[in-house]
Protein backbone atom coordinates (compact mmCIF):
# COMPACT_ATOMS: atom_id res chain seq x y z
CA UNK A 1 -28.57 29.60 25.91
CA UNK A 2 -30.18 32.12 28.43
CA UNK A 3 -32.64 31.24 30.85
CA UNK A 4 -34.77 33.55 29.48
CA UNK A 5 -34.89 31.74 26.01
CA UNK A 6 -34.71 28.33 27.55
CA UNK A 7 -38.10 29.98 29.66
CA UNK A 8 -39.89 31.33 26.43
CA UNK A 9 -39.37 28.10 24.19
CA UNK A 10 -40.77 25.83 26.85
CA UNK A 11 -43.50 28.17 27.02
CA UNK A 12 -44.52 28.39 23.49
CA UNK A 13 -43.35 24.44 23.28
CA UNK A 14 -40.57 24.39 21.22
CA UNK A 15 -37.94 21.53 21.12
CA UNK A 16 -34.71 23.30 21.00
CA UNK A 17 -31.92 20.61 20.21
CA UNK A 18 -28.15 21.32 20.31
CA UNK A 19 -25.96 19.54 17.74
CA UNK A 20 -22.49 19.40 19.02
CA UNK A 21 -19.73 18.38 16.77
CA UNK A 22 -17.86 15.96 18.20
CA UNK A 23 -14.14 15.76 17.61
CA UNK A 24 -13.29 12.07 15.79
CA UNK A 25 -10.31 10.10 17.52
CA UNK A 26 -6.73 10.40 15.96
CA UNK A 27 -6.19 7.09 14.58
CA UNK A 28 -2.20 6.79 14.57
CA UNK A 29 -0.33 6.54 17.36
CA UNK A 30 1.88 9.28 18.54
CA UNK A 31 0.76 11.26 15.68
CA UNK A 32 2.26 14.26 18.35
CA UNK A 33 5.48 12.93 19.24
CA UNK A 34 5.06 12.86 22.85
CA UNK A 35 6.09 9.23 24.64
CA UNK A 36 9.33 8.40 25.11
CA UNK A 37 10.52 6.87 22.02
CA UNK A 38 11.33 3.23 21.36
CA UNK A 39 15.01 1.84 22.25
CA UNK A 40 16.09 3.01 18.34
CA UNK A 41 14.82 6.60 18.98
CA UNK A 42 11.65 6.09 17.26
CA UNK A 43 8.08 6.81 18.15
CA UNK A 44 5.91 3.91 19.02
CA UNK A 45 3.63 3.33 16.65
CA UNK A 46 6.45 4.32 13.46
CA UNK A 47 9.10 2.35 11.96
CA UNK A 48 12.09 3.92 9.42
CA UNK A 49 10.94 3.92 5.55
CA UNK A 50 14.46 2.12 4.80
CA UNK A 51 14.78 0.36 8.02
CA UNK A 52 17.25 2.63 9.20
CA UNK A 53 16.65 5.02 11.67
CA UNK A 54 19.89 7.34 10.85
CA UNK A 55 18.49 10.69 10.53
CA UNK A 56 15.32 10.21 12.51
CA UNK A 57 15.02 11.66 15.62
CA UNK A 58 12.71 13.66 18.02
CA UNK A 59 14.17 16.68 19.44
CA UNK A 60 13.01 19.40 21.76
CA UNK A 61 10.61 21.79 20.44
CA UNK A 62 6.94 23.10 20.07
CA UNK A 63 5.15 23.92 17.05
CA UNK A 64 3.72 28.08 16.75
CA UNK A 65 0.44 27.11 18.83
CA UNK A 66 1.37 23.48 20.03
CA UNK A 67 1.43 22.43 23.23
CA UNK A 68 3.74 19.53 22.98
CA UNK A 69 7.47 19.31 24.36
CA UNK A 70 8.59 17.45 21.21
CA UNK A 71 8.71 16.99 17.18
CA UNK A 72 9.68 14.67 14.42
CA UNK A 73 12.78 15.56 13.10
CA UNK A 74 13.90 14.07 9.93
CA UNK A 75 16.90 15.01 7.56
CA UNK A 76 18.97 13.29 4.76
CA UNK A 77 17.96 11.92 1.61
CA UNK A 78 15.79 9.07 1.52
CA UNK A 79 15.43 9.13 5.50
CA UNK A 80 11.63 8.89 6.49
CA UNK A 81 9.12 7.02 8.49
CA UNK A 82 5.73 5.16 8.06
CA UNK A 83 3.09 4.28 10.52
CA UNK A 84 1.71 1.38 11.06
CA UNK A 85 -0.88 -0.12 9.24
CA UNK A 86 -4.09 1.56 10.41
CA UNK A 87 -7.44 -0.11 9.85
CA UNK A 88 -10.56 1.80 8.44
CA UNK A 89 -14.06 1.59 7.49
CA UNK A 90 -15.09 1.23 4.58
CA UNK A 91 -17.75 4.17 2.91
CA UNK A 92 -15.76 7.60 5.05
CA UNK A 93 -13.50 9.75 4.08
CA UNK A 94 -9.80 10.10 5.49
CA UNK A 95 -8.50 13.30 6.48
CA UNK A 96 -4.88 13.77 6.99
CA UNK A 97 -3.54 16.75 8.72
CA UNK A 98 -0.23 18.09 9.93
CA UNK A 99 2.02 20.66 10.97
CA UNK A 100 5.73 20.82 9.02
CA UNK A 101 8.42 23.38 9.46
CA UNK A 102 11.14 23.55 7.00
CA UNK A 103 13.26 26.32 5.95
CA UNK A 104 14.23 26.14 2.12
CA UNK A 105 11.41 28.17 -0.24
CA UNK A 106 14.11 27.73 -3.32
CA UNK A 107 13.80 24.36 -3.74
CA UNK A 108 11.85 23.80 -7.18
CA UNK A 109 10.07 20.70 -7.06
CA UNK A 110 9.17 19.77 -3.29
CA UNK A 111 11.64 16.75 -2.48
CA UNK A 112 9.14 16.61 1.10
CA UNK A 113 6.73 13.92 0.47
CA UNK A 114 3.93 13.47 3.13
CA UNK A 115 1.01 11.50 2.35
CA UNK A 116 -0.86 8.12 2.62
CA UNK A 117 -0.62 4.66 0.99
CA UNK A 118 -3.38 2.11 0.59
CA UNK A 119 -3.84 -1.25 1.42
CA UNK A 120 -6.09 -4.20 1.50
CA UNK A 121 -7.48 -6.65 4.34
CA UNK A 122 -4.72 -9.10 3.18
CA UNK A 123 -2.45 -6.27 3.91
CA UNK A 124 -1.28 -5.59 0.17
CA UNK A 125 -0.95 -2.71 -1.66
CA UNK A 126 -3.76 -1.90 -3.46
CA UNK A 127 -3.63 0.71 -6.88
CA UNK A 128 -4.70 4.43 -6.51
CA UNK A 129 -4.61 7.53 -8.23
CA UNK A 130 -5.59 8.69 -11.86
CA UNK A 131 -2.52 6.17 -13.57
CA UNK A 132 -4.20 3.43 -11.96
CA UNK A 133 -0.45 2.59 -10.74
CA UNK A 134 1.20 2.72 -7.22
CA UNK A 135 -0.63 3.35 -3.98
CA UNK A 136 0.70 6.00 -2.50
CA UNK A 137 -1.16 9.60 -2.24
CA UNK A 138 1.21 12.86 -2.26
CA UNK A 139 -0.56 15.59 0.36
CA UNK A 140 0.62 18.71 -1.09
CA UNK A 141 3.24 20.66 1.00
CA UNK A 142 2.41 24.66 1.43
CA UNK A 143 5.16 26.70 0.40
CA UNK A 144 6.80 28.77 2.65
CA UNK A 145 9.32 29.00 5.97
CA UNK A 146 8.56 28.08 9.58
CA UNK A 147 5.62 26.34 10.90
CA UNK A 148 3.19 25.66 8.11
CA UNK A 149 -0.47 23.56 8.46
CA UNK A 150 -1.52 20.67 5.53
CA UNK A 151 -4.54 18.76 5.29
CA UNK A 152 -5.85 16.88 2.81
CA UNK A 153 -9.65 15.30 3.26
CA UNK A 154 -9.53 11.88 0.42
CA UNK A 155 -12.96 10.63 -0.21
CA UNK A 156 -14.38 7.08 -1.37
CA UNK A 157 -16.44 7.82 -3.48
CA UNK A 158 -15.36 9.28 -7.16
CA UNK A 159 -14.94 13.20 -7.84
CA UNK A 160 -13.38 14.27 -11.12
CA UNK A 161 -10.06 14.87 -11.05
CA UNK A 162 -9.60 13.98 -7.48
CA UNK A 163 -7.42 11.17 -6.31
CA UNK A 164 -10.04 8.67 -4.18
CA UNK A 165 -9.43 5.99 -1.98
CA UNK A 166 -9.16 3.10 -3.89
CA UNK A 167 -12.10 -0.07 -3.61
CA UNK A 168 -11.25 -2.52 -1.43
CA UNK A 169 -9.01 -0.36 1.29
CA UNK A 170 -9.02 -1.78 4.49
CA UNK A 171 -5.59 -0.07 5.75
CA UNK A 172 -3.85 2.97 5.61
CA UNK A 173 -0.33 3.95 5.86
CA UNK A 174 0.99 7.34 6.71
CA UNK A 175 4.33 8.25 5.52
CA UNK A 176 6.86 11.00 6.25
CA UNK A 177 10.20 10.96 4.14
CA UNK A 178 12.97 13.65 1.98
CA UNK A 179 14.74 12.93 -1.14
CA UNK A 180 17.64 15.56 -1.76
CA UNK A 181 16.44 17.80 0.94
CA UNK A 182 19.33 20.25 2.22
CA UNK A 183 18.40 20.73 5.78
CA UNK A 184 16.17 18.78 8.17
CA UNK A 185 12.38 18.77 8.79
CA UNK A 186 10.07 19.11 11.86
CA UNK A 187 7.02 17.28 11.77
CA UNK A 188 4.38 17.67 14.51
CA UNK A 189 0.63 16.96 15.78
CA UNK A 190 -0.13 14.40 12.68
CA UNK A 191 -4.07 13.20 12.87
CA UNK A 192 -5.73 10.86 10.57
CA UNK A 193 -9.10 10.92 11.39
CA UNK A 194 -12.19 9.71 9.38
CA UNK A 195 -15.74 10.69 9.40
């Protein structure tokens, strides 16, 4: 604000408030693939969906725009990783975001599966979606070469049509995996963030 406008609304006694949008905390850890990984070549804060960490690696490498050093790289069929369980509050809305780079736009029927799963305070998977059965939510994958962005923003509360999270969450789980991919994937700068 000028000095001039700053002089003029004192002078005509105006309260001038400025609403700055602050930025909510990424709640996983290493959601950007920066420490030094774990003694099994994991990031801290992940573990292998199988318990195998074959396939799982981070490499060298920066996203279009990123100013990390590193990146997720996953490839093989079945080969993933989950976070750890992440608490939440109850009442806000999760938003998921991330950056993926994969190189195969033929591929029918995405076999890239990003997304969350939902769990109570006992730590058990609780039902989602429109079925009523499993609790995992798929984030749609953009189509497409190179570096691509997702998000996905899942409310609490119901909205036609929409997948919710379910009553009762208390965790959440994010998880990165392939099934009959042909080539590996880059994942980088994950944030789950609620508001």
């Amino acid at each position: 604000m000028s000095q001039m406008a700053l002089r003029l609304g004192c002078a005509f006694g105006l309260l001038i408030f400025f609403s700055a949008r602050v930025e909510s905390a990424n709640l996983l850890v290493q959601g950007g693939f920066e420490a030094t990984p774990r003694a099994d070549g994991l990031p801290v804060g992940w573990k292998a969906s199988d318990f195998s960490v074959a396939g799982i690696s981070l490499v060298a490498g920066t996203r279009i725009g990123g100013q990390g050093r590193q990146v997720l790289r996953i490839e093989g069929g079945g080969n993933g990783i989950f976070s750890e369980l992440i608490p939440i509050r109850a009442g806000e809305s999760v938003r998921f975001s991330g950056w993926l780079n994969s190189d195969d736009p033929t591929t029918p029927k995405s076999p890239i599966y990003v997304g969350l799963a939902w769990y109570d305070a006992r730590r058990m998977p609780l039902s989602g979606g429109r079925s009523g059965r499993g609790n995992f939510l798929y984030v749609p994958m953009p189509k497409g070469t190179g570096w691509r962005f997702f998000e996905t923003i899942i409310s609490p509360n119901f909205a036609r049509g929409k997948q919710v999270i379910p009553s009762g969450t208390a965790f959440v789980e994010a998880r990165l995996f392939l099934l009959e991919y042909p080539r590996a994937v880059l994942f980088d700068d994950l944030e789950l963030t609620q508001d």
